[in-house]
C-alpha atoms as a PDB file:
ATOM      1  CA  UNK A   1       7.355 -26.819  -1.570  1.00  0.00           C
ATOM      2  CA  UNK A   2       9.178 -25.227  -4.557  1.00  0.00           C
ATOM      3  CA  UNK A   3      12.202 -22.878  -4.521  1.00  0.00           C
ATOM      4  CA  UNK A   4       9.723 -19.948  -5.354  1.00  0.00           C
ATOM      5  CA  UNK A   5       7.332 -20.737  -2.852  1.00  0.00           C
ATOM      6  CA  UNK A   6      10.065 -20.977  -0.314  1.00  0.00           C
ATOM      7  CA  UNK A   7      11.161 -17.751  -1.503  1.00  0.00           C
ATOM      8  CA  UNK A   8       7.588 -16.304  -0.928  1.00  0.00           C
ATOM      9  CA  UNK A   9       7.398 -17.880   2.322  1.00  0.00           C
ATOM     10  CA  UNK A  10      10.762 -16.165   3.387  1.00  0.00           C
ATOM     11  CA  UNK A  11       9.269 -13.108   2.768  1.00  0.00           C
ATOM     12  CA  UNK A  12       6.075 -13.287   3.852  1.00  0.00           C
ATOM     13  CA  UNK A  13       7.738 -13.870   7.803  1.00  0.00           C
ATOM     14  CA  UNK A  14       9.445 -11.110   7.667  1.00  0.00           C
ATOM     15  CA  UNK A  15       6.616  -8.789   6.683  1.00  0.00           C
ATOM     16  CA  UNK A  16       4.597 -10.977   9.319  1.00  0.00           C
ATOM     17  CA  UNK A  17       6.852 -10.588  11.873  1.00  0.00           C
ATOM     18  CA  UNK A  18       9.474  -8.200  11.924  1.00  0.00           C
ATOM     19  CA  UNK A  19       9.051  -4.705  13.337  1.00  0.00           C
ATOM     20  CA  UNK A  20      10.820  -3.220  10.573  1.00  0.00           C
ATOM     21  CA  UNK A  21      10.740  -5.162   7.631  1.00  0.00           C
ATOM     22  CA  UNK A  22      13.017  -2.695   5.564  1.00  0.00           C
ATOM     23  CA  UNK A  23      15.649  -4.095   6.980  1.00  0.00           C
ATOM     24  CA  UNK A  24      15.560  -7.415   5.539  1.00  0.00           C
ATOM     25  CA  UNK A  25      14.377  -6.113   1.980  1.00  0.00           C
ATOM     26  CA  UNK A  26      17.630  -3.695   2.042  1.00  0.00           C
ATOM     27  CA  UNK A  27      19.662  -6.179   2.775  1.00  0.00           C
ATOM     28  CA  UNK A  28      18.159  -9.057  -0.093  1.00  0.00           C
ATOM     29  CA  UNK A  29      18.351  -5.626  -2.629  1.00  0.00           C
ATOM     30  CA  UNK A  30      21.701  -6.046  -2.512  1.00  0.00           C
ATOM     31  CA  UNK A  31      22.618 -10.009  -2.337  1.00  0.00           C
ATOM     32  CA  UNK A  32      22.867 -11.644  -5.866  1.00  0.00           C
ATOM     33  CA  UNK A  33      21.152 -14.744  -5.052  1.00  0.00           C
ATOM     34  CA  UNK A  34      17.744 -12.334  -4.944  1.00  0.00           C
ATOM     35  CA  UNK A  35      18.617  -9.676  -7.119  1.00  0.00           C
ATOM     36  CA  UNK A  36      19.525 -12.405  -9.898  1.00  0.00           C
ATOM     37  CA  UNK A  37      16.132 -14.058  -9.602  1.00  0.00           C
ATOM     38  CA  UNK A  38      14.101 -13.154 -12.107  1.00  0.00           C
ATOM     39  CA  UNK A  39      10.548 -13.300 -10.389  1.00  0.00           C
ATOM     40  CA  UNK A  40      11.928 -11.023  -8.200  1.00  0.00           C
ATOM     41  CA  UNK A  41      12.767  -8.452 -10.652  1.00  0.00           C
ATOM     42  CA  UNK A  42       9.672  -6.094 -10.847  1.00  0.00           C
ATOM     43  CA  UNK A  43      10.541  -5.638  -7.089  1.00  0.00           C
ATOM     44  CA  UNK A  44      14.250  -4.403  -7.327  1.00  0.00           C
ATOM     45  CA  UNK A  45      13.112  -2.375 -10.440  1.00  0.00           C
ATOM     46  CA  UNK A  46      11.522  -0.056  -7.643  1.00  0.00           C
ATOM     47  CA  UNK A  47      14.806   1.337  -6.816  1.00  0.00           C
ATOM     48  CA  UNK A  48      14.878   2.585 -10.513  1.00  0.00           C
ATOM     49  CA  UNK A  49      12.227   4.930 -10.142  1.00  0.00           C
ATOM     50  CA  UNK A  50      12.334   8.404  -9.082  1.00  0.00           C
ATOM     51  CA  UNK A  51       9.069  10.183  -7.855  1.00  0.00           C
ATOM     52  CA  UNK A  52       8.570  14.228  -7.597  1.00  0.00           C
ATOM     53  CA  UNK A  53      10.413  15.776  -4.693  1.00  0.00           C
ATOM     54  CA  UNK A  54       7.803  17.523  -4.067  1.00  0.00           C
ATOM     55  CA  UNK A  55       5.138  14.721  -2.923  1.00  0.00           C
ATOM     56  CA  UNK A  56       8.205  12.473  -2.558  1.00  0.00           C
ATOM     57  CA  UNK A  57      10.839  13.961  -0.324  1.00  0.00           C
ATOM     58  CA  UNK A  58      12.203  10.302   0.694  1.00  0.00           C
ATOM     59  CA  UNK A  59      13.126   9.599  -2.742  1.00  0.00           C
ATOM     60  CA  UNK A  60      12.924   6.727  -5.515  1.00  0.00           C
ATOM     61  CA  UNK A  61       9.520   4.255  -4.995  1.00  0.00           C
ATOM     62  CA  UNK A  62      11.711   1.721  -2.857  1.00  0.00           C
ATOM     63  CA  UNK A  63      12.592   4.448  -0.547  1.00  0.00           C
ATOM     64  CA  UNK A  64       8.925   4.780  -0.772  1.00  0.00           C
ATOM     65  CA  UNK A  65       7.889   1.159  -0.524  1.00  0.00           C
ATOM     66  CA  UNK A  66      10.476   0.620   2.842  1.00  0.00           C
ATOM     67  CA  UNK A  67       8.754   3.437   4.822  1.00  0.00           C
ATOM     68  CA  UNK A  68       5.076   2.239   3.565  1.00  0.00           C
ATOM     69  CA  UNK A  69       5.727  -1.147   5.104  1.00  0.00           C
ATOM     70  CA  UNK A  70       7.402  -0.253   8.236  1.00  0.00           C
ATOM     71  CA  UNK A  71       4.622   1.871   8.810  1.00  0.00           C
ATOM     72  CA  UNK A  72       2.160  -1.033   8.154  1.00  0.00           C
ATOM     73  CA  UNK A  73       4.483  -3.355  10.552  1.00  0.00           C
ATOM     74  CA  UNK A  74       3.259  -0.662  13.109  1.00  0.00           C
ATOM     75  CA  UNK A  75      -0.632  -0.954  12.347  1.00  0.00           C
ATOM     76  CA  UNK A  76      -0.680  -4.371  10.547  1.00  0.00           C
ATOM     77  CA  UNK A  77      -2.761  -5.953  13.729  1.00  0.00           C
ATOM     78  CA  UNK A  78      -5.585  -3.902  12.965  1.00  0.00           C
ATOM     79  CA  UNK A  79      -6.150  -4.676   9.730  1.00  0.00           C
ATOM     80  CA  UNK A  80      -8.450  -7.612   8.782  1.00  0.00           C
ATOM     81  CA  UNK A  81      -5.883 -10.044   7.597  1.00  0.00           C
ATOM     82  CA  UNK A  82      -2.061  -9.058   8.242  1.00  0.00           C
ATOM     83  CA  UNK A  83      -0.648 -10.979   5.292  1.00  0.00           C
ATOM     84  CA  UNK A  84      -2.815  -9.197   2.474  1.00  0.00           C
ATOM     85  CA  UNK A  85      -2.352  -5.935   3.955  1.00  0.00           C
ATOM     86  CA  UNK A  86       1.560  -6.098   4.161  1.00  0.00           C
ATOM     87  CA  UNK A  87       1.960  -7.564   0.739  1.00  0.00           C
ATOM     88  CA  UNK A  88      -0.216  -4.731  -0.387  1.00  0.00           C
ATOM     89  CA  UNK A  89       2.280  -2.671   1.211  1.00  0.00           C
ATOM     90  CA  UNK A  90       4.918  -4.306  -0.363  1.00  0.00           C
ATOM     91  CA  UNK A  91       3.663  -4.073  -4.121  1.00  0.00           C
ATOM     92  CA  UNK A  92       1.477  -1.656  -4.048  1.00  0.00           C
ATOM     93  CA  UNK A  93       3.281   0.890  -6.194  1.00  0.00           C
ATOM     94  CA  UNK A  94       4.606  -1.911  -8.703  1.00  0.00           C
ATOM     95  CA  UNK A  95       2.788   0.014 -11.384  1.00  0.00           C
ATOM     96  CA  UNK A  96       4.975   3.124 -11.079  1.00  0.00           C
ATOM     97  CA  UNK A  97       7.712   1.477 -13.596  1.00  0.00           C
ATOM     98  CA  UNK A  98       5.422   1.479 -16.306  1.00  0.00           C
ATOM     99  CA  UNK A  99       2.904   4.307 -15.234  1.00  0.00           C
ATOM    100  CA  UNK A 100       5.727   6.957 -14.380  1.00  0.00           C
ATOM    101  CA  UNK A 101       6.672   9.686 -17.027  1.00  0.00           C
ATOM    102  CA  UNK A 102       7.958  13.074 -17.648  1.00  0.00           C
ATOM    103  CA  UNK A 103       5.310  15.466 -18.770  1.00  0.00           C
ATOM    104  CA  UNK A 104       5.874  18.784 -18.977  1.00  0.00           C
ATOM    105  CA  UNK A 105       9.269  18.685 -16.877  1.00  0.00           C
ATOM    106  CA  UNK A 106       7.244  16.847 -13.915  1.00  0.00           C
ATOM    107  CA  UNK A 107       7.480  13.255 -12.784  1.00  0.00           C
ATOM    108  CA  UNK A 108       4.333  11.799 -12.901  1.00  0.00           C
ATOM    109  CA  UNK A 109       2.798   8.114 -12.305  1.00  0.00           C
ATOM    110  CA  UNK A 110      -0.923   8.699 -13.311  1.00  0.00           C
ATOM    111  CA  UNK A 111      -2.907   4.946 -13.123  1.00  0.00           C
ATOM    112  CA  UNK A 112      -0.163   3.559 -11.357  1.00  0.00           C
ATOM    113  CA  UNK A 113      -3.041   2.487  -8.826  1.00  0.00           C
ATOM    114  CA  UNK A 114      -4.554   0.480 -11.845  1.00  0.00           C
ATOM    115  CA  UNK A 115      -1.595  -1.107 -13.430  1.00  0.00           C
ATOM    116  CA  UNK A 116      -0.313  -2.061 -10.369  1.00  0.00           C
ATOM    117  CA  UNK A 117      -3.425  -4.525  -9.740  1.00  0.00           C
ATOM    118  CA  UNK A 118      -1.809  -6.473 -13.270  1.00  0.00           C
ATOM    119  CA  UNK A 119       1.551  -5.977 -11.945  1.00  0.00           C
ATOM    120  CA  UNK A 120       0.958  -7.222  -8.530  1.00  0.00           C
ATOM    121  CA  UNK A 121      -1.005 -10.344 -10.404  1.00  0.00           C
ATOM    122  CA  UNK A 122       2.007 -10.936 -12.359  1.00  0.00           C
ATOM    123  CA  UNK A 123       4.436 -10.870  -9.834  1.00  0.00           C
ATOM    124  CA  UNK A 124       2.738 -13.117  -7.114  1.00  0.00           C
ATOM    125  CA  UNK A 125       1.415 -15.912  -9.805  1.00  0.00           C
ATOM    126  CA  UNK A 126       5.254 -16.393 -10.365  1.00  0.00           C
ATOM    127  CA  UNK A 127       5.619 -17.194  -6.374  1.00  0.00           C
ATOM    128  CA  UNK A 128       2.581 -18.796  -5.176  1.00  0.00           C
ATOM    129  CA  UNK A 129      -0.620 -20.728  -6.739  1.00  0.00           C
ATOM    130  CA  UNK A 130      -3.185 -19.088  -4.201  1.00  0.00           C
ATOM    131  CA  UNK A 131      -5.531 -17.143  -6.341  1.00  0.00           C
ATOM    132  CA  UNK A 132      -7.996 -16.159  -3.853  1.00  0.00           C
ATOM    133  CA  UNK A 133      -5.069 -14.563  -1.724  1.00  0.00           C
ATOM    134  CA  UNK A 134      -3.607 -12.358  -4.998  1.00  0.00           C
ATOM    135  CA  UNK A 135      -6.928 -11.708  -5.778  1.00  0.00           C
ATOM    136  CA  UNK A 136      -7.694  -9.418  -2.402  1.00  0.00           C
ATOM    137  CA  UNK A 137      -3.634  -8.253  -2.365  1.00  0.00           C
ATOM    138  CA  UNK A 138      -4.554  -6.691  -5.754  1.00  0.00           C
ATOM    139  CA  UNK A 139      -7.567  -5.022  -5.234  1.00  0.00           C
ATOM    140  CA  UNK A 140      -6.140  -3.294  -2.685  1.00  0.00           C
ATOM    141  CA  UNK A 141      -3.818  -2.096  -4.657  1.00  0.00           C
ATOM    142  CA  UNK A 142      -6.279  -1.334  -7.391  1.00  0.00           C
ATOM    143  CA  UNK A 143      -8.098   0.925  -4.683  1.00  0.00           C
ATOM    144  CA  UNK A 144      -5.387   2.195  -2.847  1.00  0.00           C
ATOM    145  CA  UNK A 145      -5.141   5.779  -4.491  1.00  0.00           C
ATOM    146  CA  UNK A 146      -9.111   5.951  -3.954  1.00  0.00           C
ATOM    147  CA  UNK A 147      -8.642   8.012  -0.043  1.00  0.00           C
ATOM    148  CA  UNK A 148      -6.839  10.257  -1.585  1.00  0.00           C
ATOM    149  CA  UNK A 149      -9.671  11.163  -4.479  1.00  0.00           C
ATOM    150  CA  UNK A 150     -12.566  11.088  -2.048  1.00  0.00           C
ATOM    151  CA  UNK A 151     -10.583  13.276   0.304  1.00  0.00           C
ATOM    152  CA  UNK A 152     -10.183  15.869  -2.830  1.00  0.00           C
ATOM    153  CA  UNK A 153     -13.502  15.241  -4.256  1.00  0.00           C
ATOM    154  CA  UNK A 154     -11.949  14.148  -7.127  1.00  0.00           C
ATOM    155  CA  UNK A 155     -14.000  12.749 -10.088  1.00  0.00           C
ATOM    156  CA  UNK A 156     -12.052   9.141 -10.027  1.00  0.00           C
ATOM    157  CA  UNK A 157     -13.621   8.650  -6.422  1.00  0.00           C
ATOM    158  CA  UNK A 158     -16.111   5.432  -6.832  1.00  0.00           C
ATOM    159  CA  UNK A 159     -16.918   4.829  -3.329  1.00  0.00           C
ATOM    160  CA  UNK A 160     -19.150   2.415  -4.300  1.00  0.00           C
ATOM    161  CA  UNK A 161     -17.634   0.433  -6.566  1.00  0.00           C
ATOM    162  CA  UNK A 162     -14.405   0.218  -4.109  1.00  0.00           C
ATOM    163  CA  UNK A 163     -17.053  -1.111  -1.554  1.00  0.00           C
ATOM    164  CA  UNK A 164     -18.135  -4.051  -3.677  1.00  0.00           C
ATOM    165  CA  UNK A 165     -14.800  -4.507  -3.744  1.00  0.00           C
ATOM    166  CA  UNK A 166     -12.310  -3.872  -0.350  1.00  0.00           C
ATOM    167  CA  UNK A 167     -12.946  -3.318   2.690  1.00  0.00           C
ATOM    168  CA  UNK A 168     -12.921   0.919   3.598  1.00  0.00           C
ATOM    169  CA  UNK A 169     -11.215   0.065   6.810  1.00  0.00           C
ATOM    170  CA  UNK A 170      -8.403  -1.583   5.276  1.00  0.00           C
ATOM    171  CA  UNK A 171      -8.352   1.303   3.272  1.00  0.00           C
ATOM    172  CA  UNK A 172      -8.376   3.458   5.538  1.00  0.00           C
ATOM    173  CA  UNK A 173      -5.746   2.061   7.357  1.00  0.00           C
ATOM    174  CA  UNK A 174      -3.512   1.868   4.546  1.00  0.00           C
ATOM    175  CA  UNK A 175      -3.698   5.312   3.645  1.00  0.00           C
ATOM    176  CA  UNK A 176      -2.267   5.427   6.875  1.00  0.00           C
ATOM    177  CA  UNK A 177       1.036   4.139   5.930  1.00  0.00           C
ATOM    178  CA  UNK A 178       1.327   5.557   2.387  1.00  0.00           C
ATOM    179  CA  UNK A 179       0.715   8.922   3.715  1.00  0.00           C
ATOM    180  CA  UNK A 180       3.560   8.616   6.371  1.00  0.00           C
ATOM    181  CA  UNK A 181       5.603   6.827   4.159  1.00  0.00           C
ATOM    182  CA  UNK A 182       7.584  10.175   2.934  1.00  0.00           C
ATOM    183  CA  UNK A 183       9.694  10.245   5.910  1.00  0.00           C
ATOM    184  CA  UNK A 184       7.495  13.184   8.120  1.00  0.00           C
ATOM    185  CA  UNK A 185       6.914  11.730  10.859  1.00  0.00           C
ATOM    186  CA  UNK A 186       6.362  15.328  13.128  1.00  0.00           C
ATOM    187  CA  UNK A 187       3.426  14.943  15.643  1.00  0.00           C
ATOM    188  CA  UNK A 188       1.780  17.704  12.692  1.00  0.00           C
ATOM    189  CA  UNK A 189       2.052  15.467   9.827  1.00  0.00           C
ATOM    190  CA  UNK A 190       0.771  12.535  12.195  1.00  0.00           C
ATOM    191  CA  UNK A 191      -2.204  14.212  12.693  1.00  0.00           C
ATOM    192  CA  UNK A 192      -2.982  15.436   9.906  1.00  0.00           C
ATOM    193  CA  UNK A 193      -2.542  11.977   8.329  1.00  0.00           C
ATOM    194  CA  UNK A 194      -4.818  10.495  11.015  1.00  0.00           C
ATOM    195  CA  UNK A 195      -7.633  13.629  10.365  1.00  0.00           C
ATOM    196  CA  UNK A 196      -7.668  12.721   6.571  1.00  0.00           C
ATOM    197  CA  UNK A 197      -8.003   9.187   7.256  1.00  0.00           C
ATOM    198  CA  UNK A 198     -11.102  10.183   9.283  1.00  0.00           C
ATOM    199  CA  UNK A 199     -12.108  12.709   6.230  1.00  0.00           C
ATOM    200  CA  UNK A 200     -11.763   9.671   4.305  1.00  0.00           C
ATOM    201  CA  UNK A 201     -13.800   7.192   6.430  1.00  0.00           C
ATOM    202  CA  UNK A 202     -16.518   9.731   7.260  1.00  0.00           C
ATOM    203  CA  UNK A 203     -17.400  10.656   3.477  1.00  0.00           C
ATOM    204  CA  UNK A 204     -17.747   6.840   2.575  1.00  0.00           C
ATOM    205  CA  UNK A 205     -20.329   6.758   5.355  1.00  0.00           C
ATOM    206  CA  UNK A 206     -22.211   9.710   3.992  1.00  0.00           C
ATOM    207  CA  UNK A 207     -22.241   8.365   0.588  1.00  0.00           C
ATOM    208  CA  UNK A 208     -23.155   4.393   1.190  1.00  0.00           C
ATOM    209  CA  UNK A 209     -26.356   5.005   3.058  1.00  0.00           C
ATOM    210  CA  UNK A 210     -25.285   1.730   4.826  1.00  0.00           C
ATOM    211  CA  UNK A 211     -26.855   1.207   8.646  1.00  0.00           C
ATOM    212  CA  UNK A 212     -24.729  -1.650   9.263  1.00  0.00           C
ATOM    213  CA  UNK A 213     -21.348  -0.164   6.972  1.00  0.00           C
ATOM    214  CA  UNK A 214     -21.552   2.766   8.820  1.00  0.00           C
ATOM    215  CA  UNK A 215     -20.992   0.975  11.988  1.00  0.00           C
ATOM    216  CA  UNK A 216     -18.395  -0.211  11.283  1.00  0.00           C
ATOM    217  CA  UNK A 217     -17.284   3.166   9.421  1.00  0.00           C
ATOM    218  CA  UNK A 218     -17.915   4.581  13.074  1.00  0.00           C
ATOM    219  CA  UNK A 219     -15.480   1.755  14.417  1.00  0.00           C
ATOM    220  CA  UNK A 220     -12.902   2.404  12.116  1.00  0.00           C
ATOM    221  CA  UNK A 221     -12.684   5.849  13.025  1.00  0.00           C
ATOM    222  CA  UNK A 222     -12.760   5.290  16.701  1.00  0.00           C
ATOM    223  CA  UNK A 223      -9.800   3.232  16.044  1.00  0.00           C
ATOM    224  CA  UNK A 224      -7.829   5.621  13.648  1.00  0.00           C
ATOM    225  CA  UNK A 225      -8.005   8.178  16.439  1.00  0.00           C
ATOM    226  CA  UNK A 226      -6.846   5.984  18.889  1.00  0.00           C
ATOM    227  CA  UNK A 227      -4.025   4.278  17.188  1.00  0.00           C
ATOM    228  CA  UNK A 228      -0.463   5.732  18.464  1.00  0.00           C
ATOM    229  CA  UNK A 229       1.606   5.755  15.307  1.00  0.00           C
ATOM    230  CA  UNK A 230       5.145   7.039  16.635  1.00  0.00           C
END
């Protein structure tokens, strides 16, 4: 095993098995024996971006990232595969250092969702050889923003083509933890995190005409009401 697989490896456990992973990332942020390697780079560059207050209350995108996978340590064992979905969590806003700009006196990070999917490519080929496994890590990330545009009706919404894809549930879930990853956790916010997840879930089923996706659709929502968050 090489150093940087061994490096991915240490990581990966923690994500895997600690209930709050932040703790071990804020601690390797600030050792010099990670923040001098290189491969690691695009993930300490996180702490370099700042995000609007105004969606963003918690801060830069590694205040950001820390909440989004503590929140996924919380729901992880729902999701299809644990290790995609928290390295997903992990890199999923990667694409905020080169998508994030001032327009008009307003921080904004418009395709971050996309170039994060290159980003996330780059950054994993440097650790590991498994292509299959940063394959699905990136699409995920690709697709992440899409709950958020069905939710809105927004024009980018392609349920479809995200079906082909990911899996909605995983999706689903994940909004989960980017939602909740801005430091509100009030019983309010919870729920309606949880309700928009449903919104979510329940216009993908409308749209795919699927017997056998929606049953699973239905499943997913069962669970997303059930699942205690706090």
């Amino acid at each position: 095993m090489n150093l940087n697989n061994e490096l991915f490896q240490e990581i990966n456990n923690h994500l895997l098995e600690d209930q709050q992973p932040s703790l071990y990332l804020n601690e390797i942020s600030k050792l010099k024996k990670y923040t001098l390697n290189q491969d690691l780079k695009l993930l300490f560059m996180l702490k370099e971006i700042e995000q609007s207050k105004q969606h963003h209350p918690e801060g830069n995108v590694w205040n950001h990232t820390m909440l989004v996978v503590d929140q996924g340590a919380k729901i992880k064992s729902n999701s299809k595969n644990e290790k995609i979905f928290m390295w997903a969590a992990l890199l999923h806003d990667l694409g905020k250092i080169k998508a994030t700009k001032i327009r008009k006196g307003r921080i904004t990070a418009y395709d971050h969702d996309r170039e994060g999917e290159h980003m996330g490519k780059e950054f994993l080929s440097k650790l590991i050889s498994d292509e299959e496994f940063i394959e699905k890590v990136c699409l995920l990330i690709k697709w992440h923003m899409q709950p958020l545009y069905v939710i809105k009706d927004l024009p980018f919404a392609k349920i479809k083509q995200m079906n082909e894809e990911v899996s909605i549930l995983e999706l689903g879930l994940f909004t989960l933890c980017d939602r909740l990853g801005r430091g509100d956790l009030s019983i309010e916010n919870i729920n309606k995190v949880k309700n928009d997840a449903i919104i979510f879930l329940s216009k993908c089923s409308i749209k795919l005409h699927d017997n056998n996706k929606n049953s699973e659709i239905e499943s997913a929502i069962e669970l997303v009401k059930g699942l205690n968050i706090v």
